[in-house]
Every structure is written in structure tokens, then in C-alpha cells.
N, C-alpha and C. Protein backbone atom coordinates (compact mmCIF):
# COMPACT_ATOMS: atom_id res chain seq x y z
N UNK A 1 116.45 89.33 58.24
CA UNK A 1 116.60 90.01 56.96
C UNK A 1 115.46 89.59 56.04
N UNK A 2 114.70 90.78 55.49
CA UNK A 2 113.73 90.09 54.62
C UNK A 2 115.00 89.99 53.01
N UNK A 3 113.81 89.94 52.10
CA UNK A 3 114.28 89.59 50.50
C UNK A 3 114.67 88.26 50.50
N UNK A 4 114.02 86.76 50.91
CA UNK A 4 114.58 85.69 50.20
C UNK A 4 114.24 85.26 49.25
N UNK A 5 115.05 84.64 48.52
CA UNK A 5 114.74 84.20 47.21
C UNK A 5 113.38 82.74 46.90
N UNK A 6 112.71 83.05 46.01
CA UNK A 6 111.70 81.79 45.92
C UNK A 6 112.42 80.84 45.52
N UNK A 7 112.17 79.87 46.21
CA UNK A 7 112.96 78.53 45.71
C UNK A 7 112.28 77.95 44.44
N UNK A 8 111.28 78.59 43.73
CA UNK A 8 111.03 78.36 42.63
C UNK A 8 111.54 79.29 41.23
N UNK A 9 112.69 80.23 41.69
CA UNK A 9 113.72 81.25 41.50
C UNK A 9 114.65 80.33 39.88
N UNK A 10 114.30 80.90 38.26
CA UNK A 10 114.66 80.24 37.46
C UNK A 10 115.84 80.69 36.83
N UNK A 11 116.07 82.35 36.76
CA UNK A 11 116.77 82.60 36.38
C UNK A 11 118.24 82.88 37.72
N UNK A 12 119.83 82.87 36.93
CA UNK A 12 120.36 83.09 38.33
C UNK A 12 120.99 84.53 38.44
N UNK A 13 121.10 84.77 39.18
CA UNK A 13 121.91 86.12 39.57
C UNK A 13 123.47 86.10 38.63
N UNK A 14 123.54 87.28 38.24
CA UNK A 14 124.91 87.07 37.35
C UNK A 14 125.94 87.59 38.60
N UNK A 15 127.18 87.04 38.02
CA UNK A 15 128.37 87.27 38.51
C UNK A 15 128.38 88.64 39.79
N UNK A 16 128.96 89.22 40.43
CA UNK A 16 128.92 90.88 40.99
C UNK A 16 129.89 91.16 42.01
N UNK A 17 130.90 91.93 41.77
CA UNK A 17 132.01 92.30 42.47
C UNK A 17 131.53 93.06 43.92
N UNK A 18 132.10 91.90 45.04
CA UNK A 18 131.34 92.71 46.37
C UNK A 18 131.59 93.91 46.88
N UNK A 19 131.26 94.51 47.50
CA UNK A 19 132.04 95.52 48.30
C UNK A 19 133.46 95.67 48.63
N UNK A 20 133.89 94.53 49.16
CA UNK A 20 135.36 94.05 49.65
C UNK A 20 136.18 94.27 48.19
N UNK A 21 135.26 93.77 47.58
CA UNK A 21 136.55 93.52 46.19
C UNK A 21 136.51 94.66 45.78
N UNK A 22 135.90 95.93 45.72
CA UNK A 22 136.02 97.21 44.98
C UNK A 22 136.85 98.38 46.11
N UNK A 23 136.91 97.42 47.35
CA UNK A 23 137.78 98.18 48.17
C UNK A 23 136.68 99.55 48.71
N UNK A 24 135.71 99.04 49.12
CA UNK A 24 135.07 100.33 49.75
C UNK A 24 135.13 100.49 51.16
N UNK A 25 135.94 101.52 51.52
CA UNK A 25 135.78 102.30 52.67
C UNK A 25 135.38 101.42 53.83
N UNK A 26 134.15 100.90 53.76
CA UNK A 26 133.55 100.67 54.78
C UNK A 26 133.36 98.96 55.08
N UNK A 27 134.13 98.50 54.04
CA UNK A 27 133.91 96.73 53.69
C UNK A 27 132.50 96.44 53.14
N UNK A 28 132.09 95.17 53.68
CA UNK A 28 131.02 94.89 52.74
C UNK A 28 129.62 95.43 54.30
N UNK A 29 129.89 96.00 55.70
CA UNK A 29 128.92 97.18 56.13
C UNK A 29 129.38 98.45 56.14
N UNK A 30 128.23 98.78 56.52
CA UNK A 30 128.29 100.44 56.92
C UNK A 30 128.27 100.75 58.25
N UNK A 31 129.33 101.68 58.49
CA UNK A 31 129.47 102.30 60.01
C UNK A 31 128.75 103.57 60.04
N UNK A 32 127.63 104.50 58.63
CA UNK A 32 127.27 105.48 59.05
C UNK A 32 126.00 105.62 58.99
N UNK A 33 125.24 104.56 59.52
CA UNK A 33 124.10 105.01 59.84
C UNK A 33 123.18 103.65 59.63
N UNK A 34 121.80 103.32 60.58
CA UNK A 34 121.05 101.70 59.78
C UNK A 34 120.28 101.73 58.77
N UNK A 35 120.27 100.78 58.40
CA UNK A 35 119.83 100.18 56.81
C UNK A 35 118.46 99.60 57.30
N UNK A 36 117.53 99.65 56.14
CA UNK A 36 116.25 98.82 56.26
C UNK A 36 115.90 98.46 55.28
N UNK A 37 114.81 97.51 55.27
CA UNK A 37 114.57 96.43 53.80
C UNK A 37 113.25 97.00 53.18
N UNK A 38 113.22 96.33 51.97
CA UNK A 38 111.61 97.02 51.83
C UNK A 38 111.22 95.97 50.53
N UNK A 39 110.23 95.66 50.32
CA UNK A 39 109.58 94.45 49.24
C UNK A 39 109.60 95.12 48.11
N UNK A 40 110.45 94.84 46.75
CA UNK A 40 110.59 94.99 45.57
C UNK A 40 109.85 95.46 44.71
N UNK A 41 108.85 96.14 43.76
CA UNK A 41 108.05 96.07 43.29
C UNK A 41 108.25 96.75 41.83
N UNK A 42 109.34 97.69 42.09
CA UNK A 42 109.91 98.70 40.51
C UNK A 42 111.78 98.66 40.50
N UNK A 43 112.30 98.75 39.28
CA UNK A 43 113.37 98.40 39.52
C UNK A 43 113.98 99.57 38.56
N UNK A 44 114.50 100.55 39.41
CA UNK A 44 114.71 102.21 38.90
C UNK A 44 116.11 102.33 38.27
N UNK A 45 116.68 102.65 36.68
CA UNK A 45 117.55 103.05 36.62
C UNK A 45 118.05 104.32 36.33
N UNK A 46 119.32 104.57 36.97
CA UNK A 46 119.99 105.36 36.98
C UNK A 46 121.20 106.14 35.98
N UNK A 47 122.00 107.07 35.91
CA UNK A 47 123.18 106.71 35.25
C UNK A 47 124.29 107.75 36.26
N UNK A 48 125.08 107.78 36.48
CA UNK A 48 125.65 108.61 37.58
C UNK A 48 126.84 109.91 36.83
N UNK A 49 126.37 110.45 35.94
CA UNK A 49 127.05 111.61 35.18
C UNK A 49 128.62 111.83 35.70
N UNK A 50 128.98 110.55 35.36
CA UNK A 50 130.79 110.86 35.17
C UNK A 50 131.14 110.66 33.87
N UNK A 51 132.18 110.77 33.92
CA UNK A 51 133.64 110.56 32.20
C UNK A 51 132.92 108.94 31.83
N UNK A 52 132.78 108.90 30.93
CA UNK A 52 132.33 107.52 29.93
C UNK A 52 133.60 106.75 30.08
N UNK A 53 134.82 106.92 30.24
CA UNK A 53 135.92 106.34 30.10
C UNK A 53 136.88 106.41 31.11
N UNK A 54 137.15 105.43 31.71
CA UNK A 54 138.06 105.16 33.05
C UNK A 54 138.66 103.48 33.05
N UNK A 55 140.16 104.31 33.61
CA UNK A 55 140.77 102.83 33.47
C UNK A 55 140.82 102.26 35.00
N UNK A 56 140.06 102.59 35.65
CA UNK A 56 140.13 101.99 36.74
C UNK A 56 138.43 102.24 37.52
N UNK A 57 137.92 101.47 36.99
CA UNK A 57 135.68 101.96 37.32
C UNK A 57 135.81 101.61 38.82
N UNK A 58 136.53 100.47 39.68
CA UNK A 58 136.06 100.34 40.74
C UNK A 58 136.41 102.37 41.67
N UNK A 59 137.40 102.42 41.34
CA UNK A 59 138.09 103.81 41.58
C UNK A 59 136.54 104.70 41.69
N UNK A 60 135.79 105.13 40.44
CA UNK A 60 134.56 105.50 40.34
C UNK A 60 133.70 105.05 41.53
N UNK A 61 133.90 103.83 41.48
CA UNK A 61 132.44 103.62 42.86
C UNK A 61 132.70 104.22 43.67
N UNK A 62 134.21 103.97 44.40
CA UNK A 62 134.24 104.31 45.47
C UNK A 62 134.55 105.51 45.61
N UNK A 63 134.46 106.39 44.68
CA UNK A 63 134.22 107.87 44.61
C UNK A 63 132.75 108.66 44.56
N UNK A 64 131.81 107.34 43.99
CA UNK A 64 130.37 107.14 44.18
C UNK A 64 130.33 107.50 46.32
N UNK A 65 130.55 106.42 46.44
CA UNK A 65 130.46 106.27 47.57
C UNK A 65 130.48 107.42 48.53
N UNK A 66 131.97 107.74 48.59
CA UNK A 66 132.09 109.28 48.76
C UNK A 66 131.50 110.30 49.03
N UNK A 67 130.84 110.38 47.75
CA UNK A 67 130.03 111.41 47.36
C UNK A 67 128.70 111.71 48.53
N UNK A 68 128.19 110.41 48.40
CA UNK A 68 126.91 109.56 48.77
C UNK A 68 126.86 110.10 50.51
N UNK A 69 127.69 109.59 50.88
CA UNK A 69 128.32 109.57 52.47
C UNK A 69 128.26 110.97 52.94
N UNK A 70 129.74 111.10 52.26
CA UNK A 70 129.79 112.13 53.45
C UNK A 70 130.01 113.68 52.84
N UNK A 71 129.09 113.87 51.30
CA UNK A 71 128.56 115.48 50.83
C UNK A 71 126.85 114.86 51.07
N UNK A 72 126.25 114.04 50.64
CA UNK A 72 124.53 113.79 50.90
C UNK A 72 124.75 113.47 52.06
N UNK A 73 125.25 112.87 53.30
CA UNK A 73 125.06 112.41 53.94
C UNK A 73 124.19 111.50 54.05
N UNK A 74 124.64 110.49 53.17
CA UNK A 74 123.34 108.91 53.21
C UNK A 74 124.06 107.93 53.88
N UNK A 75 123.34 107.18 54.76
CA UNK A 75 124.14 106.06 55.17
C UNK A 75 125.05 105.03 54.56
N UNK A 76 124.66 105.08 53.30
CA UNK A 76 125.93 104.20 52.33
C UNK A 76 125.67 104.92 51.42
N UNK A 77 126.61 104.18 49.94
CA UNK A 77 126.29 104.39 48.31
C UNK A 77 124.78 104.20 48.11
N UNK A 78 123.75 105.33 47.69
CA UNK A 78 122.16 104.52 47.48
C UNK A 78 121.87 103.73 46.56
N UNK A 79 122.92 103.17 45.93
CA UNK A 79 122.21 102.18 44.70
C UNK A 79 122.72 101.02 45.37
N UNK A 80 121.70 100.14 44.84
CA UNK A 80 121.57 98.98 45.38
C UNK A 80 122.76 98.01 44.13
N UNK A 81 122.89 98.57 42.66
CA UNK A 81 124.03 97.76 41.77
C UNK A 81 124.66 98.93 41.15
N UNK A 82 125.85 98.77 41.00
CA UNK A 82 126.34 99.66 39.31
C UNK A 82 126.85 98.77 38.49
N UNK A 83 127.06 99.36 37.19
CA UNK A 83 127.60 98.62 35.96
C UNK A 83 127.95 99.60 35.59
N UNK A 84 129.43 98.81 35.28
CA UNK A 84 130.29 99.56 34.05
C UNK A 84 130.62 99.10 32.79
N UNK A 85 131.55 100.02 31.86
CA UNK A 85 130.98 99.65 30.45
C UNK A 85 131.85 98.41 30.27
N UNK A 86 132.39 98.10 30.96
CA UNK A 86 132.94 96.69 30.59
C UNK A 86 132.01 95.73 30.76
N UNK A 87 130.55 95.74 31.32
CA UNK A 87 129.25 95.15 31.85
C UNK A 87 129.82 94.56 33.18
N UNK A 88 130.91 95.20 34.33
CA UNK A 88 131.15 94.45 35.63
C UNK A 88 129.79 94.93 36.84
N UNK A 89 129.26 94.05 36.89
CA UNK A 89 128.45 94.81 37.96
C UNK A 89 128.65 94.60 39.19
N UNK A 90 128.39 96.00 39.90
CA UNK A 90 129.20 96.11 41.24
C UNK A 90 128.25 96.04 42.74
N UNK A 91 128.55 95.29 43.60
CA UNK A 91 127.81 95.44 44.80
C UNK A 91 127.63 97.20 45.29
N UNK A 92 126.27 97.86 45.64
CA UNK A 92 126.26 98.49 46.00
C UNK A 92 126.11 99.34 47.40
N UNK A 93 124.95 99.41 48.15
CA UNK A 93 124.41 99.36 49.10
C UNK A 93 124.36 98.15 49.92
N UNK A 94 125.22 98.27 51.29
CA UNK A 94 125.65 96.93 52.27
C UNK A 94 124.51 96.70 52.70
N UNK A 95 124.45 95.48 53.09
CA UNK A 95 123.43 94.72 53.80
C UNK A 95 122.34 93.59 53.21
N UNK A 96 123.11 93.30 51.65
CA UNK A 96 122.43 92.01 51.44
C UNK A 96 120.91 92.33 50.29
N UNK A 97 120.63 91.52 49.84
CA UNK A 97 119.71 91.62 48.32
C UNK A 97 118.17 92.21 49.31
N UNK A 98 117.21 93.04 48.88
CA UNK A 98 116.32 94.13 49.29
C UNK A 98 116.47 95.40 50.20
N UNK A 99 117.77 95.52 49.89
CA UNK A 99 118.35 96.55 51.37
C UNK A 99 117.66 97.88 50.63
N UNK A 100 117.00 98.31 51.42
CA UNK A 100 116.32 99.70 50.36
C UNK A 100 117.46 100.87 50.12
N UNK A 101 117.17 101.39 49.33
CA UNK A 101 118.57 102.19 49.05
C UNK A 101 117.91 103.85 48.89
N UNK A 102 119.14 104.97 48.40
CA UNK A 102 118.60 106.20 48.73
C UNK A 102 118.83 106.95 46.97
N UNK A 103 117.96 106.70 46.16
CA UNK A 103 117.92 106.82 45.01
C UNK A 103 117.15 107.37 43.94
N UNK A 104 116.14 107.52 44.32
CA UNK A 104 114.54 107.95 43.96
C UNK A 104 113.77 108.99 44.44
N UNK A 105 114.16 110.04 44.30
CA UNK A 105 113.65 111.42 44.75
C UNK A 105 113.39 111.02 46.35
N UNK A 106 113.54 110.47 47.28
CA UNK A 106 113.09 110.25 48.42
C UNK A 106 112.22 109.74 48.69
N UNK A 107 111.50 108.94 47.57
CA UNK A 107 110.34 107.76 47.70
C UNK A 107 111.07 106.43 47.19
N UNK A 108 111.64 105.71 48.40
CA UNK A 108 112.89 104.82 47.83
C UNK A 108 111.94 102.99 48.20
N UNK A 109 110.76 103.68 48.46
CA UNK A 109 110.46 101.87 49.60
C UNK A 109 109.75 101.47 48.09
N UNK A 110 109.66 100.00 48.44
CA UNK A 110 109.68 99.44 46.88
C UNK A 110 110.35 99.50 45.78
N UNK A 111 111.70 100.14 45.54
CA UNK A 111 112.64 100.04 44.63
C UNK A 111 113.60 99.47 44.85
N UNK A 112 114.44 98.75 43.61
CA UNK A 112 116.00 98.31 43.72
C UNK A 112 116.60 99.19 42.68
N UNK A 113 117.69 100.03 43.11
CA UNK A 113 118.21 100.83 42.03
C UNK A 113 119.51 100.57 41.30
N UNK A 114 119.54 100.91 39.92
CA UNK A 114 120.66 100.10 39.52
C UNK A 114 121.51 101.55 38.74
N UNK A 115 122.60 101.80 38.89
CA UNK A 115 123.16 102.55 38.12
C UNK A 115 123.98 102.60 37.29
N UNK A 116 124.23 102.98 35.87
CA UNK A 116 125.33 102.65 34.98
C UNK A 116 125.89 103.40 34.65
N UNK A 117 127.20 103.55 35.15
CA UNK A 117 128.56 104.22 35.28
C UNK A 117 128.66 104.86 34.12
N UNK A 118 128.42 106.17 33.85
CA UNK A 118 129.30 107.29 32.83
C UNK A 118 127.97 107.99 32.54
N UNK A 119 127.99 108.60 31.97
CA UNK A 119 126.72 109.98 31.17
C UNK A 119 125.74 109.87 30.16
N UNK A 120 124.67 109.94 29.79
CA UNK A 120 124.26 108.96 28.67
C UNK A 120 122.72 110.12 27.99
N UNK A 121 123.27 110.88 27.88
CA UNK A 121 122.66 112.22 27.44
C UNK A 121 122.96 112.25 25.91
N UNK A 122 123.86 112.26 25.75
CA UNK A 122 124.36 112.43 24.12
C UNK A 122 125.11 110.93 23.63
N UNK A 123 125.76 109.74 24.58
CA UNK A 123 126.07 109.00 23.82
C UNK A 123 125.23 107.94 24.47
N UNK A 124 125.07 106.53 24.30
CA UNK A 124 124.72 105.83 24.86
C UNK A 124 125.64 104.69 25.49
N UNK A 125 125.24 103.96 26.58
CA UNK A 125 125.68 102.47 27.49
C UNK A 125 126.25 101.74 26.11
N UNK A 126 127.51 101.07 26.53
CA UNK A 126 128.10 100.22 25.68
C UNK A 126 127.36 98.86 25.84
N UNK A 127 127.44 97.66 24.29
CA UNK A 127 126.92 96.86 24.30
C UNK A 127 126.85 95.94 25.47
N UNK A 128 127.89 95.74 25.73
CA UNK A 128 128.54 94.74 27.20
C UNK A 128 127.83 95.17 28.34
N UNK A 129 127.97 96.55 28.64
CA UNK A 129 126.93 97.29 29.79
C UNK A 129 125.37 96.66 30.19
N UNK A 130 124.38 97.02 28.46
CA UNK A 130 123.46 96.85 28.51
C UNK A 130 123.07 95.11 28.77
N UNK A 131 123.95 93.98 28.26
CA UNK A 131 124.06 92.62 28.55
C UNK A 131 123.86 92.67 30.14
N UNK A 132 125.01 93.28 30.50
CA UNK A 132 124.84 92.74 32.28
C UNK A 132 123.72 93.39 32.61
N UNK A 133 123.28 94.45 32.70
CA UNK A 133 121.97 95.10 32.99
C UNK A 133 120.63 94.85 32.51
N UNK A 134 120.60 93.82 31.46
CA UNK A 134 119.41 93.52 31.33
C UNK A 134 119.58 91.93 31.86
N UNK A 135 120.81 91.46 32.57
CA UNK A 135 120.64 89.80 33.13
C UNK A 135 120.51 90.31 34.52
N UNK A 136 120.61 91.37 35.54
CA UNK A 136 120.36 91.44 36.67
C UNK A 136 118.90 91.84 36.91
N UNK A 137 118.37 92.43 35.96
CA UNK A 137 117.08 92.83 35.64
C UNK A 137 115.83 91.73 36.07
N UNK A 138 116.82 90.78 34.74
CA UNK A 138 115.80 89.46 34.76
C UNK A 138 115.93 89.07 36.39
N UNK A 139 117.05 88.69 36.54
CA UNK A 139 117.38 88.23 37.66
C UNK A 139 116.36 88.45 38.83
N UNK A 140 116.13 89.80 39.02
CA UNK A 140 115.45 90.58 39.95
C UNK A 140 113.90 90.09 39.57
N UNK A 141 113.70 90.42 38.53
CA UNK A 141 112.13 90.41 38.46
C UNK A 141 111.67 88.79 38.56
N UNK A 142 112.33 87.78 38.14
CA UNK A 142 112.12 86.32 38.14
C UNK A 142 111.92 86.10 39.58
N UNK A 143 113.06 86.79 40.39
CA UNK A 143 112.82 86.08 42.20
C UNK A 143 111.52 86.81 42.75
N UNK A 144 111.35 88.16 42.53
CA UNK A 144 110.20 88.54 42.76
C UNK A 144 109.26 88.87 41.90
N UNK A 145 108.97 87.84 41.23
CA UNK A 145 107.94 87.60 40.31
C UNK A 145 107.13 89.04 40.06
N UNK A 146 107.95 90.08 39.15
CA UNK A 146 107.75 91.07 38.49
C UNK A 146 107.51 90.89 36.96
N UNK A 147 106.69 91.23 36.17
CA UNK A 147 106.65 91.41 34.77
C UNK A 147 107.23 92.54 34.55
N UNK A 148 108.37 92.30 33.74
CA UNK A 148 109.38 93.24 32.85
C UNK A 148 108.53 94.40 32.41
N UNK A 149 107.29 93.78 31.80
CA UNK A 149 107.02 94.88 30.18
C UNK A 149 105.38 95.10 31.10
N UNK A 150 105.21 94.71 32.53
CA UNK A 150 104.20 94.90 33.15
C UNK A 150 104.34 97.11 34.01
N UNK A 151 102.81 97.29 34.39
CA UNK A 151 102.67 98.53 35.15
C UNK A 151 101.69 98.49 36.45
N UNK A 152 102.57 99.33 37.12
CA UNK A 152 101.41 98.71 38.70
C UNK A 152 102.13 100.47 39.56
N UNK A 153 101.02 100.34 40.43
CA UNK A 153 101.31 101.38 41.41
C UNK A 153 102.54 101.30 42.48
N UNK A 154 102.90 102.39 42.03
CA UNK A 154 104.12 102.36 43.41
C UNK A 154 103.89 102.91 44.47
N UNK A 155 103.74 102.34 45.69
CA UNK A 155 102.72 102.69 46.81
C UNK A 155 103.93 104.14 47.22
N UNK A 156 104.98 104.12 47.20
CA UNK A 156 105.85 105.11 47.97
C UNK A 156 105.06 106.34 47.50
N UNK A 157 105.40 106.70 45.80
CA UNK A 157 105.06 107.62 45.18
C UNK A 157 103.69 108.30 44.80
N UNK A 158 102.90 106.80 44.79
CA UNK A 158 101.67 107.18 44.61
C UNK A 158 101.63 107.70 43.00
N UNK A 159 102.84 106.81 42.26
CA UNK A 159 102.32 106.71 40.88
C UNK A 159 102.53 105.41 39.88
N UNK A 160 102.01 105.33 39.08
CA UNK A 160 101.96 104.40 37.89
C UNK A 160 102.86 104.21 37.34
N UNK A 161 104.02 103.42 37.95
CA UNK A 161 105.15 103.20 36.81
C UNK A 161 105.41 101.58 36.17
N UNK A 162 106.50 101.92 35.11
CA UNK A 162 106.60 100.28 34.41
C UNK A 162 107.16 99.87 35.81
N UNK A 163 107.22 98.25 35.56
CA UNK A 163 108.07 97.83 36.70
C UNK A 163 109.49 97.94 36.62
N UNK A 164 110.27 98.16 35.29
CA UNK A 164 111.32 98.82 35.00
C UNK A 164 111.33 100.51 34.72
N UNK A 165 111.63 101.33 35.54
CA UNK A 165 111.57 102.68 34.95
C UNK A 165 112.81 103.87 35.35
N UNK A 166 113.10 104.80 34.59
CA UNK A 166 113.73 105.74 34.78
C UNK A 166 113.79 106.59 35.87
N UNK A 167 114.90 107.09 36.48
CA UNK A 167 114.91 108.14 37.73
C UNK A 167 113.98 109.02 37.28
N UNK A 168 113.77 109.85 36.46
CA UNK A 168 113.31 111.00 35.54
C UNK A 168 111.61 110.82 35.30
N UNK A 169 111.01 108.78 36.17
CA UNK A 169 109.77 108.95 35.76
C UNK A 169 108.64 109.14 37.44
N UNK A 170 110.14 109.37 38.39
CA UNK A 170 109.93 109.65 39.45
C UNK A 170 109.17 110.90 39.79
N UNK A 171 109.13 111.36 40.82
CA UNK A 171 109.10 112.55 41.33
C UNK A 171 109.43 113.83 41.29
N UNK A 172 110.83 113.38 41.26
CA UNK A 172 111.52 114.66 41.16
C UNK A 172 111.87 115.08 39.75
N UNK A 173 112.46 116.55 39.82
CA UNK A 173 113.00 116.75 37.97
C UNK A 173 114.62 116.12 38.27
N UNK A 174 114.57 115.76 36.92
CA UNK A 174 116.18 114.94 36.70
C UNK A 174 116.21 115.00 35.41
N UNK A 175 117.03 114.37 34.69
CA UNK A 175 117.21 114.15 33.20
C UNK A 175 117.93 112.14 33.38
N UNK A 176 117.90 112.23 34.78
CA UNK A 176 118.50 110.59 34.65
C UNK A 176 117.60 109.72 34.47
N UNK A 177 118.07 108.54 33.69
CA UNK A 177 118.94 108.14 33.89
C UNK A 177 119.97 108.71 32.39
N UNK A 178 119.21 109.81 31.44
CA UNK A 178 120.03 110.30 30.29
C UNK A 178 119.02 109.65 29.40
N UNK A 179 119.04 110.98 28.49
CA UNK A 179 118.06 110.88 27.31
C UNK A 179 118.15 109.58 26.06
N UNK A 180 120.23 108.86 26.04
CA UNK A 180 119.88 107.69 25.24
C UNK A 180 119.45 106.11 25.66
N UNK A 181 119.73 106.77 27.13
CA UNK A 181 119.68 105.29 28.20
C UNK A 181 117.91 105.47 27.97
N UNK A 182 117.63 106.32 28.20
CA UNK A 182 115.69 105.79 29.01
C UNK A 182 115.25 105.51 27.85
N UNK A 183 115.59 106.02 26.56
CA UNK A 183 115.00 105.72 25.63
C UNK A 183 114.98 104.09 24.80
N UNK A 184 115.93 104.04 25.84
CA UNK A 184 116.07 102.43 25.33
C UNK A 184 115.41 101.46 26.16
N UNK A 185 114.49 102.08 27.17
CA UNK A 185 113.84 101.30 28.31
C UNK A 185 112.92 100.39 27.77
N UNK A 186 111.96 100.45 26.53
CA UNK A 186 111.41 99.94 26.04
C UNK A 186 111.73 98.58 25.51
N UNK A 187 112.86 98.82 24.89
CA UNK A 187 113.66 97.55 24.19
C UNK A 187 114.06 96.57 25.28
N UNK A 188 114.58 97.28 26.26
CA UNK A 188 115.56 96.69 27.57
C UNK A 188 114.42 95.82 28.30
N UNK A 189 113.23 96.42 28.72
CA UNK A 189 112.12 95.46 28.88
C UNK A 189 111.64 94.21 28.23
N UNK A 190 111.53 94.56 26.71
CA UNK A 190 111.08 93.40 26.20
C UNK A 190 112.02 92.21 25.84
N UNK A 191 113.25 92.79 25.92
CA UNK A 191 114.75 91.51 26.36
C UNK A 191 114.37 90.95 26.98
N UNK A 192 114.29 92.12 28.81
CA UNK A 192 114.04 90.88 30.29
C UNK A 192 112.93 90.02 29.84
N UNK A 193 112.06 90.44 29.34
CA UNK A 193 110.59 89.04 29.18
C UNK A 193 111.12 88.06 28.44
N UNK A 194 111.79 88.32 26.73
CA UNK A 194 112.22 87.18 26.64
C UNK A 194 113.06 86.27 26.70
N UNK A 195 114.02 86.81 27.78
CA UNK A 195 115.19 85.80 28.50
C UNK A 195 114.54 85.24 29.31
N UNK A 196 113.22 85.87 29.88
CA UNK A 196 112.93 85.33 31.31
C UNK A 196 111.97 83.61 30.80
N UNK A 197 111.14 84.47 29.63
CA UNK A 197 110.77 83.29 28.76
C UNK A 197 110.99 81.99 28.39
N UNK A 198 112.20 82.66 27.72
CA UNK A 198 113.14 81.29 27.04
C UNK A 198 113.76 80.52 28.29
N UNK A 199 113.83 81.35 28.98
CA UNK A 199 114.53 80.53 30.01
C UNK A 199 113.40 79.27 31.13
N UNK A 200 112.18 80.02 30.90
CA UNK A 200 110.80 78.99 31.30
C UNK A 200 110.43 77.67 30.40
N UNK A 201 110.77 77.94 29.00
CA UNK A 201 110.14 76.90 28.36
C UNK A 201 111.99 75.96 28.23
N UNK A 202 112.96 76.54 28.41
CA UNK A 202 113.96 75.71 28.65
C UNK A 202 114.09 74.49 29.60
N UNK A 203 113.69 74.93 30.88
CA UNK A 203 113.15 74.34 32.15
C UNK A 203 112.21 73.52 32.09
N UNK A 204 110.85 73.74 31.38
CA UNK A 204 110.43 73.03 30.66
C UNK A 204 110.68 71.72 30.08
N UNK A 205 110.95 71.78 29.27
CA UNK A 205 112.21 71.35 27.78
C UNK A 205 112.45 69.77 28.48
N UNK A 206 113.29 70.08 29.72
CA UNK A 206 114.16 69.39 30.34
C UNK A 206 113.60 68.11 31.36
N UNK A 207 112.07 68.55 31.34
CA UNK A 207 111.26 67.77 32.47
C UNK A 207 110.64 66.95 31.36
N UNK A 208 110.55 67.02 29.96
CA UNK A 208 110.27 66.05 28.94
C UNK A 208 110.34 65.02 28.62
């Protein structure tokens, strides 16, 4: 399995409800089809145009799932996380941290995709949401030493994106990840840098 973590890795992975625990179909593998890995380089979000409000979100994934399977016929759910507005973030795509997923107009190698549960066109991600989504962020870009508020080529696409960017700055036409979510991509970036920051000169701090 590729994707290991650098053991010089500062920030940690937050909390994330596995597969098993959201009760998907298939446990924490997949019986429909193989999975392959691919080296990190952009970290694409999503939003998956359901009801903003549900009393039961794992219910949602695994209706995600569903969907994913067996109307696209993809070998699993293609996002690699979701979050809901309670900020729970959910295991997505089986097979362990770089599993490439099916998310990105069909230029998926070099992405981890993250999606946040409900519609975000006219209202926006609740506060709690955007918390967990900008600590898996960090998370991600710290192990593979990505700059948040950095831009580099994405070899799949053969374009110039942030290393955080919108479905919508892909390939294909979309409106995802929703006109109040992307617009907040800017802000959401310059968070991950300075958690990732503070969290360097903390480390720091401590060797004093």
C-alpha cells in the first residue's frame, strides 16, 4: 500500500467514523471492483446536493454509496472523506489513506476528495462543518507536505490548480462544490496555513 505517513508528520488526523461504524454495505472493503493508490498533490472539494438537514447523516452516506455503486457504477463511494454539519467526518472510499477515489471529472490521480454533506448554492456549511474540514485539510497537506495557500500543476488534468480547490475548477462543468462553499476557499486555505503554522512554532516552543 502506498500513502505512508512522514514520521516527521506534525499535525494529527482528526477523529473519523469508519466504514463499519456508518454501517456500509460493504464493511470497511469493497466487493465491486479494485482500488488503486495514487500520490497526493490537490485536495478537491465537493458538496453532494442533498437536504441540509437530516437526523440521521450516516443514513446519507450510505445512500451516497448507493448511488456511487450501483447507478455510476464505481467501485466504491468516490470520495475519499465526508462531513456533516455536525463536523462528523466520515470514512469514505475502502482501502486505507491515498486510495484514489472517483470524483473529479475523471482525472482523479493526484487527488484526495472530500465532500460536505447537504447543498451549498444558496446557504452555506455550518460552523462545526467547516472546523472539521479545515483540520483534515491540514492534516492532509502536513503528511504530504502540501502548501495550503500554494499552486502547482496537476499532472492528471494538465491544469494549474490551488492545492486546495473546487470540483467546478476541474474539467468538467459543475457548480460543485456550490457557489457559498467555493467561495469560501480562500479563507479555508489561509486557516490550513495558519493551524499548520502555529502548530510548527508550537513544536518548536517545546524543544526550548
Amino acid at each position: 500500500m502506498s500513502g505512508e505517513n512522514r514520521q516527521s508528520a506534525k499535525y494529527p488526523k482528526p477523529p473519523v467514523i469508519t466504514r463499519s461504524e456508518w454501517d456500509c454495505p460493504d464493511g470497511q472493503n469493497t466487493t465491486h471492483g479494485p482500488l488503486s493508490y495514487t500520490t497526493v498533490t490537490h485536495l478537491i472539494l465537493h458538496h453532494t446536493v442533498n437536504d441540509n438537514d437530516s437526523s440521521d447523516w450516516a443514513a446519507v452516506v450510505r445512500s451516497i454509496w448507493n448511488f456511487h455503486v450501483f447507478e455510476r457504477g464505481y467501485a466504491d463511494i468516490g470520495y475519499n472523506y465526508l462531513v456533516d454539519p455536525n463536523g462528523m467526518i466520515y470514512e469514505g472510499r475502502a482501502a486505507g489513506d491515498n486510495v484514489q477515489g472517483a470524483h473529479f471529472s475523471g482525472v482523479n490521480a493526484g487527488t484526495m476528495g472530500i465532500a460536505m454533506l447537504g447543498t451549498f448554492m444558496t446557504v452555506g456549511p455550518t460552523k462545526k462543518a467547516l472546523t472539521s474540514l479545515k483540520k483534515i485539510l491540514a492534516w492532509k497537506c502536513d503528511q504530504c507536505d502540501l502548501d495550503p495557500i500554494g499552486t502547482s500543476l496537476h499532472i492528471a488534468s494538465q491544469l494549474n490548480l490551488d492545492t486546495i480547490s473546487g470540483h467546478r475548477d476541474g474539467p468538467g462543468s459543475t457548480e460543485c462544490p456550490g457557489d457559498l462553499l467555493y467561495a469560501l476557499l480562500p479563507g479555508i486555505r489561509n486557516n490550513v496555513k495558519r493551524q499548520l503554522t502555529r502548530k510548527l512554532k508550537g513544536k518548536r516552543n517545546k524543544r526550548k
